[in-house]
Structures are given as structure tokens and as C-alpha cells.
C-alpha atoms as a PDB file:
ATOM      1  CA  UNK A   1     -21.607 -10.631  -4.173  1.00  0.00           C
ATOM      2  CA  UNK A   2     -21.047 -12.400  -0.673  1.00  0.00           C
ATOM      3  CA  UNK A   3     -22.606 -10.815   2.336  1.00  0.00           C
ATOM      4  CA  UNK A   4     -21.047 -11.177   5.719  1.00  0.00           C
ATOM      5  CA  UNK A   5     -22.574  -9.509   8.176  1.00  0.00           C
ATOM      6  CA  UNK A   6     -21.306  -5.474   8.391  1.00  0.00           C
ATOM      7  CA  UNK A   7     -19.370  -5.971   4.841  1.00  0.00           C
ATOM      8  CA  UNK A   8     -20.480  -7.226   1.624  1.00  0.00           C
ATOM      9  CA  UNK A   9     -17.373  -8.891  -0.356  1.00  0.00           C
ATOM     10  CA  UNK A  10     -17.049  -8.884  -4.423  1.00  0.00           C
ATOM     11  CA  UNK A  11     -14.526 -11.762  -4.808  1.00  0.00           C
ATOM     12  CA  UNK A  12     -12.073 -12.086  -8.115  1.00  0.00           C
ATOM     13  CA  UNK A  13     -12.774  -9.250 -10.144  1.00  0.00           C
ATOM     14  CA  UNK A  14     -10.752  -9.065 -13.310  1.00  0.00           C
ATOM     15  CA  UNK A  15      -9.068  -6.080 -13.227  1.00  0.00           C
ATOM     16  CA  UNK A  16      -6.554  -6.682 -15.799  1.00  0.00           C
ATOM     17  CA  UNK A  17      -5.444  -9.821 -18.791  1.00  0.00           C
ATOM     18  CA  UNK A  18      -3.132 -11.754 -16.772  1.00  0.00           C
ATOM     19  CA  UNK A  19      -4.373 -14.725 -14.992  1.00  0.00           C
ATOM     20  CA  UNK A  20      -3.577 -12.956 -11.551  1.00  0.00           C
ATOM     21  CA  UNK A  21      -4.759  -9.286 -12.116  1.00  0.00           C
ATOM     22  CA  UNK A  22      -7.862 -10.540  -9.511  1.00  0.00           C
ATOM     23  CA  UNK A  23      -8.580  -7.910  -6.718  1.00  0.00           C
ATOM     24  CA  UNK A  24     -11.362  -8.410  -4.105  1.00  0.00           C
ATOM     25  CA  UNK A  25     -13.637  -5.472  -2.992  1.00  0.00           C
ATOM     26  CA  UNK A  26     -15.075  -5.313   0.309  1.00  0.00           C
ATOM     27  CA  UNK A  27     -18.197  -3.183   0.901  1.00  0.00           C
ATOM     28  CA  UNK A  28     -18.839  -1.769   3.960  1.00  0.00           C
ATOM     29  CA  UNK A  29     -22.784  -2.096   4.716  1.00  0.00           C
ATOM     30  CA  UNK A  30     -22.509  -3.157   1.292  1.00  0.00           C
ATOM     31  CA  UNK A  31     -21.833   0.829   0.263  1.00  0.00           C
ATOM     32  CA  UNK A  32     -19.804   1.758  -2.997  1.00  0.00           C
ATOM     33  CA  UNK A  33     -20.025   5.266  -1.701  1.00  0.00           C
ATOM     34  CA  UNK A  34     -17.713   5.281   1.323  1.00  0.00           C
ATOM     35  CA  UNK A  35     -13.640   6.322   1.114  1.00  0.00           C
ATOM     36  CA  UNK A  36     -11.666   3.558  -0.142  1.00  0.00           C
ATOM     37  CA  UNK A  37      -8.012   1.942   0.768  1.00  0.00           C
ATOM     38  CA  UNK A  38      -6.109  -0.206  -1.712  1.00  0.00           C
ATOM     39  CA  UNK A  39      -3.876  -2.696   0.112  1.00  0.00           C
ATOM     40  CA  UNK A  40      -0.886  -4.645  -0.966  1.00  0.00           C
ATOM     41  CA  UNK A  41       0.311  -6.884   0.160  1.00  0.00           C
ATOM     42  CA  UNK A  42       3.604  -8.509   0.701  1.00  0.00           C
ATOM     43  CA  UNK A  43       6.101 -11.489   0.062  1.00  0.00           C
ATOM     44  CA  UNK A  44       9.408 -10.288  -1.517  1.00  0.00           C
ATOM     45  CA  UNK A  45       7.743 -10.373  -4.660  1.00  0.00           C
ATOM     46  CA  UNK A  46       7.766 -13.760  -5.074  1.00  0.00           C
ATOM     47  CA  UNK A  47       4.727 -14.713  -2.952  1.00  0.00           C
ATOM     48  CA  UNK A  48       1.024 -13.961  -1.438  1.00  0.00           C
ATOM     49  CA  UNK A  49      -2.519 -14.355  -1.993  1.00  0.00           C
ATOM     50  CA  UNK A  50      -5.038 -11.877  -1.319  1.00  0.00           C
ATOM     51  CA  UNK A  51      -7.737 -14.081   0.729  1.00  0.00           C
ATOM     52  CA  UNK A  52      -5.200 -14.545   3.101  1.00  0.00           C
ATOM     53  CA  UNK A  53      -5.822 -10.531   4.364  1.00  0.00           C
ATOM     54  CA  UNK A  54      -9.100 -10.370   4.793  1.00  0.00           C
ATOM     55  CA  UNK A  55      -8.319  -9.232   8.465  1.00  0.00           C
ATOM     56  CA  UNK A  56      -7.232  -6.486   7.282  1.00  0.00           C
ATOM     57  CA  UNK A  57      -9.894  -5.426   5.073  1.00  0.00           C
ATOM     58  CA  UNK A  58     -12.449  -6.558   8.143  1.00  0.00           C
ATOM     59  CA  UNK A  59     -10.075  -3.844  10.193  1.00  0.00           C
ATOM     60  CA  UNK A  60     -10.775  -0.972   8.230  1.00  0.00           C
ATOM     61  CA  UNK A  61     -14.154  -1.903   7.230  1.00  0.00           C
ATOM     62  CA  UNK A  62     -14.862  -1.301  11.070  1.00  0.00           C
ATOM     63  CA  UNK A  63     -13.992   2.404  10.567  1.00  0.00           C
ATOM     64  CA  UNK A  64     -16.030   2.699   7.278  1.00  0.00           C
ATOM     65  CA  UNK A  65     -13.417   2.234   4.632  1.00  0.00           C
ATOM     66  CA  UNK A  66     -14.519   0.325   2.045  1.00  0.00           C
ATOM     67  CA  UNK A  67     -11.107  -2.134   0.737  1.00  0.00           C
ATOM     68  CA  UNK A  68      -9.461  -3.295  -2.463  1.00  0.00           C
ATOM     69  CA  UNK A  69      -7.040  -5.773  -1.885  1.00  0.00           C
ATOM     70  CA  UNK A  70      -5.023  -7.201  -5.720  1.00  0.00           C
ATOM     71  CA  UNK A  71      -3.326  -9.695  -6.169  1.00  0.00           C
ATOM     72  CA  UNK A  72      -0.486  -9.356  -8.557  1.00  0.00           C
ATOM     73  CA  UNK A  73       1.843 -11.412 -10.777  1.00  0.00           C
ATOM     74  CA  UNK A  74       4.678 -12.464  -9.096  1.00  0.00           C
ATOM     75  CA  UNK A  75       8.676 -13.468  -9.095  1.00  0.00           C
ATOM     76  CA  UNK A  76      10.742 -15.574 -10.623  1.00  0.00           C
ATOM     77  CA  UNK A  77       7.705 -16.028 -13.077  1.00  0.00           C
ATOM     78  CA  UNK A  78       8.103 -11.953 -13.665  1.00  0.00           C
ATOM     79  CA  UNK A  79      10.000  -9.106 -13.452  1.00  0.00           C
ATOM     80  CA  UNK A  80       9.149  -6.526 -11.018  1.00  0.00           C
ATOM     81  CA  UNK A  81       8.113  -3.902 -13.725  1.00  0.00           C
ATOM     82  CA  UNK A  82       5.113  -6.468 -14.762  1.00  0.00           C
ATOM     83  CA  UNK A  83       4.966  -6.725 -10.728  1.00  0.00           C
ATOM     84  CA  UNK A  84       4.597  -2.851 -10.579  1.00  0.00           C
ATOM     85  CA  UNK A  85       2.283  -2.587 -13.824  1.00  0.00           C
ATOM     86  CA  UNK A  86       0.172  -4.686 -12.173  1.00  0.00           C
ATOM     87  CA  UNK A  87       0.036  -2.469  -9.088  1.00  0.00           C
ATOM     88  CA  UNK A  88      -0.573  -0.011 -11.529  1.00  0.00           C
ATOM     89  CA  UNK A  89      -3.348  -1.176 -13.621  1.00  0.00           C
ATOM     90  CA  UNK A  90      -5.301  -2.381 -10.192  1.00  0.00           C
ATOM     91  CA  UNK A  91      -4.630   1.597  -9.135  1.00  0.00           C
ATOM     92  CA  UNK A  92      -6.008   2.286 -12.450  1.00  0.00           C
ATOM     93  CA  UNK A  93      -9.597  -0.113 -11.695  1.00  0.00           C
ATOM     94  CA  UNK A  94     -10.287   1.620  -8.400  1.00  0.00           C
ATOM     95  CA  UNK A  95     -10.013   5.135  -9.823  1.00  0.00           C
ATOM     96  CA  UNK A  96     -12.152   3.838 -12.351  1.00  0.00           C
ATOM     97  CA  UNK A  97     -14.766   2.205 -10.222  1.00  0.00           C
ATOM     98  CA  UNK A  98     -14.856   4.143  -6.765  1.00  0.00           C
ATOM     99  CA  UNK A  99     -17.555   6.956  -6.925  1.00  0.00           C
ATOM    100  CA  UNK A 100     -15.375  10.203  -8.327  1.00  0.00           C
ATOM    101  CA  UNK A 101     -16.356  11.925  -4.828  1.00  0.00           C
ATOM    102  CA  UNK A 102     -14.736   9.106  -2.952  1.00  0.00           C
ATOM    103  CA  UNK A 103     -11.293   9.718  -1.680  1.00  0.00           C
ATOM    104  CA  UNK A 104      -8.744   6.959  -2.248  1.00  0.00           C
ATOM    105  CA  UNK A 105      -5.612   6.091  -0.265  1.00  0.00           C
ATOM    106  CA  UNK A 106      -2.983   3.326  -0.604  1.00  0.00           C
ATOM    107  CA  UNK A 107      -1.681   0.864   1.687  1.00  0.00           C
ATOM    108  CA  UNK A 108       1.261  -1.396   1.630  1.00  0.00           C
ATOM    109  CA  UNK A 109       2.931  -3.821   3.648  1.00  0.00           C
ATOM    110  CA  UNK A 110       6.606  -4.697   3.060  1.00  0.00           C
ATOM    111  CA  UNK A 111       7.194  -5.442  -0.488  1.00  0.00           C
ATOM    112  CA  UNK A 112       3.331  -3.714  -1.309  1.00  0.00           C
ATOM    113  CA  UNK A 113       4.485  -0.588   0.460  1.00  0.00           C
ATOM    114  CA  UNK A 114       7.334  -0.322  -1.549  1.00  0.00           C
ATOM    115  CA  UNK A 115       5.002  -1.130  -4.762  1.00  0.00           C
ATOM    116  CA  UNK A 116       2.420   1.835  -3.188  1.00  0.00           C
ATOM    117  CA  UNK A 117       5.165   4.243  -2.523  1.00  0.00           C
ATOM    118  CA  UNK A 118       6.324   4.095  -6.209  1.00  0.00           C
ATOM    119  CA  UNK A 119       2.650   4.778  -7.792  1.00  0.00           C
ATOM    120  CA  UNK A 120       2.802   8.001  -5.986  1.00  0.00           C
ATOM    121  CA  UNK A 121       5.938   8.973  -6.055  1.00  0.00           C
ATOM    122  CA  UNK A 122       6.917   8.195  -9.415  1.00  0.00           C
ATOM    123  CA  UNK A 123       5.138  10.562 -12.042  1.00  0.00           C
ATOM    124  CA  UNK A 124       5.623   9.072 -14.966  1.00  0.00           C
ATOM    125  CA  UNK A 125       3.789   5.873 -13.782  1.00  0.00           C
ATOM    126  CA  UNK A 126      -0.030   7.475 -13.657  1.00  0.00           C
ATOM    127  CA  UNK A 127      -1.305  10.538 -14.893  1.00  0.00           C
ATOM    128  CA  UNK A 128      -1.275  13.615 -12.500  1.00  0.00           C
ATOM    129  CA  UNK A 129      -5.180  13.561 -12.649  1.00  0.00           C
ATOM    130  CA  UNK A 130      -5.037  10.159 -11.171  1.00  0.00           C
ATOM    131  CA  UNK A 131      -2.370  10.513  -9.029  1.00  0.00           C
ATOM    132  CA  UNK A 132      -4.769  13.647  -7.858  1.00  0.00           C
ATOM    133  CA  UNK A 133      -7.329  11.041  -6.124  1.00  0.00           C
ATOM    134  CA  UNK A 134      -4.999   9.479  -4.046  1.00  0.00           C
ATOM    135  CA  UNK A 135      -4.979  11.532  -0.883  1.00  0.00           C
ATOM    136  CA  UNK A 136      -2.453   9.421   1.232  1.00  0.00           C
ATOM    137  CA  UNK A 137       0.141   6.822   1.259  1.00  0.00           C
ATOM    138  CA  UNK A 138      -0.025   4.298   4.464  1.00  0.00           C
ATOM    139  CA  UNK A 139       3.718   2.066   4.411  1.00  0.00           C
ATOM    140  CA  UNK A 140       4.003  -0.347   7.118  1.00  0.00           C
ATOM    141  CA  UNK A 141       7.611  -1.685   7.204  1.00  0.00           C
ATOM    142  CA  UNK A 142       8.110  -0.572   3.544  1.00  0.00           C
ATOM    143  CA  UNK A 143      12.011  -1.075   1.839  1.00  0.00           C
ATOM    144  CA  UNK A 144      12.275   2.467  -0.135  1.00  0.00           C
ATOM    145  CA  UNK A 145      16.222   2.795   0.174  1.00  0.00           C
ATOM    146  CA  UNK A 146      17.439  -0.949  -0.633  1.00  0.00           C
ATOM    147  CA  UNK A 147      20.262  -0.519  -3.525  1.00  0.00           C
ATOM    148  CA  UNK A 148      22.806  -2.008  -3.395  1.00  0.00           C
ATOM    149  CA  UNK A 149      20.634  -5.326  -3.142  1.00  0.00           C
ATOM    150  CA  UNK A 150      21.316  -7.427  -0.575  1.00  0.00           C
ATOM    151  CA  UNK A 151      19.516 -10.729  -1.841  1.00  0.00           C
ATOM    152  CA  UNK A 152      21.043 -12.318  -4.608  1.00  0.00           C
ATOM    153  CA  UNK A 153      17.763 -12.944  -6.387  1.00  0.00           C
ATOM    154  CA  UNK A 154      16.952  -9.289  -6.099  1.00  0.00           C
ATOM    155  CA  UNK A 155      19.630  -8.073  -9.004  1.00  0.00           C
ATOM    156  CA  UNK A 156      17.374 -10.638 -11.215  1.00  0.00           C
ATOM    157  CA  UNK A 157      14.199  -9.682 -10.040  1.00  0.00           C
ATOM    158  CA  UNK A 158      14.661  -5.704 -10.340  1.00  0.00           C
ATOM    159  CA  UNK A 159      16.900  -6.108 -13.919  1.00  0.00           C
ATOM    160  CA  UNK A 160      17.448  -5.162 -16.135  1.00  0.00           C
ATOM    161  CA  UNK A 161      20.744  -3.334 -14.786  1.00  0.00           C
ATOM    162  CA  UNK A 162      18.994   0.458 -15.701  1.00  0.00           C
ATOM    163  CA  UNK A 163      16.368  -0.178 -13.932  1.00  0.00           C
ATOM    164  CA  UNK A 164      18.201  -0.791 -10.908  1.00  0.00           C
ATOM    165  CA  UNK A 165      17.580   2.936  -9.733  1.00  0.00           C
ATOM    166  CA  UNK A 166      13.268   2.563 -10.879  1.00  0.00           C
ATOM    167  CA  UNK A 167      12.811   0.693  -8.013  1.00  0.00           C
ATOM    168  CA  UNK A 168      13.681   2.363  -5.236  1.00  0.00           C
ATOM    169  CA  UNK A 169      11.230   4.626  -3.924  1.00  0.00           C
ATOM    170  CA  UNK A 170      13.700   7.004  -2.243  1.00  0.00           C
ATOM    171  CA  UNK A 171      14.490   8.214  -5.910  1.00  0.00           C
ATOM    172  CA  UNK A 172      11.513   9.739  -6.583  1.00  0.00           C
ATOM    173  CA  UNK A 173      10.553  12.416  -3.622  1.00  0.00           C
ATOM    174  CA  UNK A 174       8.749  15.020  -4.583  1.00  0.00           C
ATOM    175  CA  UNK A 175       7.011  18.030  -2.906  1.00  0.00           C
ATOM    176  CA  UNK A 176       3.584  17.798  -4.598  1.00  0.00           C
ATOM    177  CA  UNK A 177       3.280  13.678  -4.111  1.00  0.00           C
ATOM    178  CA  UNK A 178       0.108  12.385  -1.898  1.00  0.00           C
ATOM    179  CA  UNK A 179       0.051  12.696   2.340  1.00  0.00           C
ATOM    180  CA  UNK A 180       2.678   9.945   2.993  1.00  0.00           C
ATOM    181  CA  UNK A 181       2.647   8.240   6.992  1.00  0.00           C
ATOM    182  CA  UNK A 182       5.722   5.564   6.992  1.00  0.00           C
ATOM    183  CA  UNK A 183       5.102   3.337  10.260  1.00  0.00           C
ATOM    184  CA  UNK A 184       7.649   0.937  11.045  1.00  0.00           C
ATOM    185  CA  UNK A 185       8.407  -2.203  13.792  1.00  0.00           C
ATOM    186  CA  UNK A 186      11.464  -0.947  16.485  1.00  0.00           C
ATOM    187  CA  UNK A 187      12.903  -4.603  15.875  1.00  0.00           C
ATOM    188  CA  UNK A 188      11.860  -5.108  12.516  1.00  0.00           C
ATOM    189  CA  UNK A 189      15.251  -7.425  11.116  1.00  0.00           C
ATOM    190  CA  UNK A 190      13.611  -8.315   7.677  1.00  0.00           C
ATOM    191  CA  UNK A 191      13.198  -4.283   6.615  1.00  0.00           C
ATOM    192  CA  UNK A 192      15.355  -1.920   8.466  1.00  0.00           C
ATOM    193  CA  UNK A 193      13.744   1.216  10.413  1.00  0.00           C
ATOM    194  CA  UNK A 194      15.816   3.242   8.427  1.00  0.00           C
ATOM    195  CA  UNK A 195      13.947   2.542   5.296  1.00  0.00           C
ATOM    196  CA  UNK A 196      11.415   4.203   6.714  1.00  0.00           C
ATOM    197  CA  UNK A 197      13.625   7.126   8.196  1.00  0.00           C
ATOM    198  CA  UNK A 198      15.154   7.947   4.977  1.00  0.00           C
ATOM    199  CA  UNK A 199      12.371   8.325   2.892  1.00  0.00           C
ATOM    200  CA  UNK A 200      10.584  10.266   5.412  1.00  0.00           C
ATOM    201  CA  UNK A 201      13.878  12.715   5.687  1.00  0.00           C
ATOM    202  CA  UNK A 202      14.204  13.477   2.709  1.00  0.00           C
ATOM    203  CA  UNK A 203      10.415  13.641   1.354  1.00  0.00           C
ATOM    204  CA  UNK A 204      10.475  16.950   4.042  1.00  0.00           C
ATOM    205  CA  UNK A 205      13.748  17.843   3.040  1.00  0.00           C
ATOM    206  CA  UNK A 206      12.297  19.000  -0.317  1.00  0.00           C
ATOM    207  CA  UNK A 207       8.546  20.242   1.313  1.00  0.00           C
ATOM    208  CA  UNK A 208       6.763  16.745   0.992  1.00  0.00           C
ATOM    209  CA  UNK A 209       4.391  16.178   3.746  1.00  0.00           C
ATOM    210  CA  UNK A 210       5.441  12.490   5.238  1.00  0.00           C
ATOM    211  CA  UNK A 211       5.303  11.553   8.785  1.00  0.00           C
ATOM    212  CA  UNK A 212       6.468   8.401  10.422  1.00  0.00           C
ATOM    213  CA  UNK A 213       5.830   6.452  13.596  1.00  0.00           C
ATOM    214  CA  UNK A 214       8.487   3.268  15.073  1.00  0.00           C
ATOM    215  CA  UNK A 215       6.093   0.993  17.610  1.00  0.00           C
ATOM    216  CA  UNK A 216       8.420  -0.508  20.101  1.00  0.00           C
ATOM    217  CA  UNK A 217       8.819  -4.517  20.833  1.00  0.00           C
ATOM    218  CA  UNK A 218       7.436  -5.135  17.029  1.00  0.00           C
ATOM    219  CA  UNK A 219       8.740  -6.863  14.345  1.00  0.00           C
ATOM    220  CA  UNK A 220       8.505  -6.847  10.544  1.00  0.00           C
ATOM    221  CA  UNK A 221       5.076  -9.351  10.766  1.00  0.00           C
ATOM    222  CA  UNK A 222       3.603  -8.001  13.937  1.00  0.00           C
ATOM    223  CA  UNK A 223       2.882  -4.613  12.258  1.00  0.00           C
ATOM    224  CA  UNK A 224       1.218  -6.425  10.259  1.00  0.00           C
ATOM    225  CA  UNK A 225      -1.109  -8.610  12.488  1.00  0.00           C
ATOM    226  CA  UNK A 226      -1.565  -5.455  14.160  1.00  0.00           C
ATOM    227  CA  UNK A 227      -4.996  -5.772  12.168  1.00  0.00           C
ATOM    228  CA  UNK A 228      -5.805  -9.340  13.200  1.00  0.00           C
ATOM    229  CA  UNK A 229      -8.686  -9.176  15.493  1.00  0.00           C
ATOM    230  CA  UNK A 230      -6.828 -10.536  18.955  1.00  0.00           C
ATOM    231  CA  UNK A 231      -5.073  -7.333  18.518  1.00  0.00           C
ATOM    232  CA  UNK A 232      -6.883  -4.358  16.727  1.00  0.00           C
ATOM    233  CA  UNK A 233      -8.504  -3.059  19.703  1.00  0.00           C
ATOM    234  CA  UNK A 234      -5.588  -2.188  21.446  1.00  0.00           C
ATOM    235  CA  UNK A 235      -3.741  -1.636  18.862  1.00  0.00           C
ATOM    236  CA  UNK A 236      -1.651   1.752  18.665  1.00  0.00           C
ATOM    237  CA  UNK A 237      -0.771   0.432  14.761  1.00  0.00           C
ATOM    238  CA  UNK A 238      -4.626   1.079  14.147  1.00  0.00           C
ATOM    239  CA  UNK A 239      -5.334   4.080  15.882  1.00  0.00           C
ATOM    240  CA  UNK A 240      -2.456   6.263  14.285  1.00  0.00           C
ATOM    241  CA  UNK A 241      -3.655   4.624  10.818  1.00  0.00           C
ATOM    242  CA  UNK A 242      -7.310   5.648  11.215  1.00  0.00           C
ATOM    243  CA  UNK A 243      -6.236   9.259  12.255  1.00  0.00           C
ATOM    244  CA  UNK A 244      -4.580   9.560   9.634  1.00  0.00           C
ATOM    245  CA  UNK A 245      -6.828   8.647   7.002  1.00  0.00           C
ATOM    246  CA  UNK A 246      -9.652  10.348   8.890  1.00  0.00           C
ATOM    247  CA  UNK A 247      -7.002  13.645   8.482  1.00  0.00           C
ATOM    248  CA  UNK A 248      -7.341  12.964   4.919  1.00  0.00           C
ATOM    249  CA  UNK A 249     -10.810  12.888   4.671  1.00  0.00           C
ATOM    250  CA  UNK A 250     -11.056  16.181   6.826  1.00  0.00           C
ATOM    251  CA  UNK A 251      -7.877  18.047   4.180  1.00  0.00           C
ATOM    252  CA  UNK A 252     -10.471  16.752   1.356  1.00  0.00           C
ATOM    253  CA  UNK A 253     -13.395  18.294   2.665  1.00  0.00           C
ATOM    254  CA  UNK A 254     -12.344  21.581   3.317  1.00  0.00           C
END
């Protein structure tokens, strides 16, 4: 275990068989005993590499979250349900490893909020029990509503042709799923707004509790770097992100 300074960081943890089931857990003050977020990241699928978001890790850290951030196998190498069992079985290692009296919520970016969204939307993925410790859902510029595919590569990357539907979050809305907040860039052009607008539509539509904020003059990366630190002080990104995991933590105490 590294030490730096107000975090202590456990670097490539196995948390699965495949060469790239590594996560990295960051330790606020070193604590195991402190609510954790699992991040994913993004990349279309096909790329990433989770030292390259420690800044976001260092963001939350700064509000007492301890961080898990995976990395996962990737495209054309795999399919995305290997991608998605990987998201899975990393899911699977924090409920195993946080403290059972620790709250857990995911975060995604792009193609890692889409891969977060599923885990808790989509029952048949984790047991209800586990599903049960996740007590919210952050997607920043998440695709949830993207079929018919646009990219060529994607009709490869999401086949076989029945599980086409699998992979699209909007699918699988459900009234009982975790807290979901769905924050997106007003000039995103890589992931639509709407993504973001549908799924939140229709998760109330059927008595899910999702909320959703659009930040004007931002794009599909500066959500994102919302977290770096030449921006996280002033950022409105971080604010409505730590309100509403600290509305988690207040719904799990009462």
C-alpha cells in the first residue's frame, strides 16, 4: 500500500482471472470504513486505463469517499458481455471487500456509465441482495438509448444479433432499481443529451427515482475533467455529485 498524503492507494488488485480484471482502491486517511464509489471509466469500449483517473478518485477522496476504479477487458479483443462481466465481477469484489455497513454507489463516465447503469438496472445480472448495497447510480454523459447503432463497429462489439436489446440501459427501468442522478454536457456531440433525458423519463414514468442535471458550455470530456483539480473547486459538476451522494448517505441512515 502507497501512501500519499490524505489517501492511501492499493494499486492492481486482482479482482478477477483475466489479465485485466485489476482495480485500484484508494483509501481515504487510509480508512476501509468510509462510503465507497466505484468508477468506470470510459473509451467506447475499446480503450482506457485506470491510472489515468486518479483525479478523480483524489476528487472524491476530498469529500471522504473512499474509490474503486477497474479496469476491464476491452474491444475488438472482447465482446461487450465479457466487457460487462467484468464490470460485474469488480461490482462483485467491492461488495465483498467494503465493510457491510459501508454504503456503495456507482459511477460512470460515457461508455462506464452505460456499463454502471446496466448492473443496476438489469436484475438478472447481480443478486437483489447485492444490488441492495448499491444506494445510487452517478452517469456523466452516459449512452442508455443508442439502438439502432450508429458506429459500424458497434453491431460487432454488442453481437451477437439477440443481444442487441441487453445493452441498452433504457430497456431495463424499473421502479425498485438504486437512486439514479444522470448529469450530462449542454454541447456534448459524442453522447447526445437525450440519452440522458430518456432514461431519466421513463425511469419516473414507472416510479423510479432518477434525476438529471445538463451544465451549459460543456462537452462530452469536460464533464469529465470537471474533477481535475484546475477545476473542482468551482465546479457545479462536483457540488451536485457530492449532494447527491451525501443524500444517499442521509436515505441510508434513517
Amino acid at each position: 500500500m502507497s501512501r500519499f498524503g490524505h489517501y492511501a492507494l492499493r494499486e492492481d488488485i486482482a479482482y478477477g482471472d483475466k489479465s485485466r480484471n485489476k482495480l485500484d482502491y484508494y483509501l481515504a486517511n487510509g480508512d476501509a470504513g468510509r462510503p465507497t464509489v466505484v468508477f468506470f471509466y470510459g473509451g467506447n469500449w475499446r480503450s482506457g486505463d485506470k491510472r489515468h483517473y486518479r483525479f478523480v478518485a483524489d476528487s472524491l477522496i476530498r469529500h471522504g469517499y473512499n474509490v474503486i476504479i477497474p479496469d476491464y477487458r476491452l474491444y475488438p479483443l472482447v465482446r461487450f458481455e465479457q466487457i460487462q462481466q467484468d464490470g460485474i465481477t469488480a461490482v462483485q469484489w467491492a461488495i465483498d471487500n467494503v465493510p457491510s455497513e459501508q454504503p456503495i454507489f456507482l459511477m460512470g463516465h460515457s461508455a462506464g456509465a452505460q456499463i454502471g447503469a446496466l448492473i443496476c438496472l438489469n436484475k438478472v445480472l447481480l443478486d437483489q441482495d447485492i444490488v441492495d448495497r448499491i444506494k445510487g447510480f452517478v452517469g456523466l454523459a452516459g449512452p442508455y438509448d443508442f439502438y439502432p447503432f450508429t458506429e459500424p463497429d458497434h453491431w460487432d462489439l454488442f453481437s451477437p444479433e439477440e443481444s442487441y436489446a441487453s445493452s441498452q440501459a433504457i430497456n431495463y427501468v424499473r421502479p425498485d432499481c438504486p437512486p439514479m442522478y444522470l448529469l450530462h454536457g449542454e454541447n456534448d456531440m459524442r453522447v447526445k443529451r437525450g440519452h440522458s433525458k430518456s432514461l431519466m423519463e421513463k425511469l419516473q414514468s414507472v416510479g423510479g427515482n432518477a434525476a438529471r442535471e445538463v451544465y451549459s458550455n460543456m462537452g462530452h470530456v469536460g464533464i469529465l475533467l470537471s474533477f481535475s483539480p484546475i477545476h473542482r473547486r468551482s465546479s457545479p459538476v462536483i457540488k451536485d455529485v457530492i449532494r447527491f451522494l451525501a443524500q444517499g448517505l442521509n436515505e441510508q441512515a434513517e
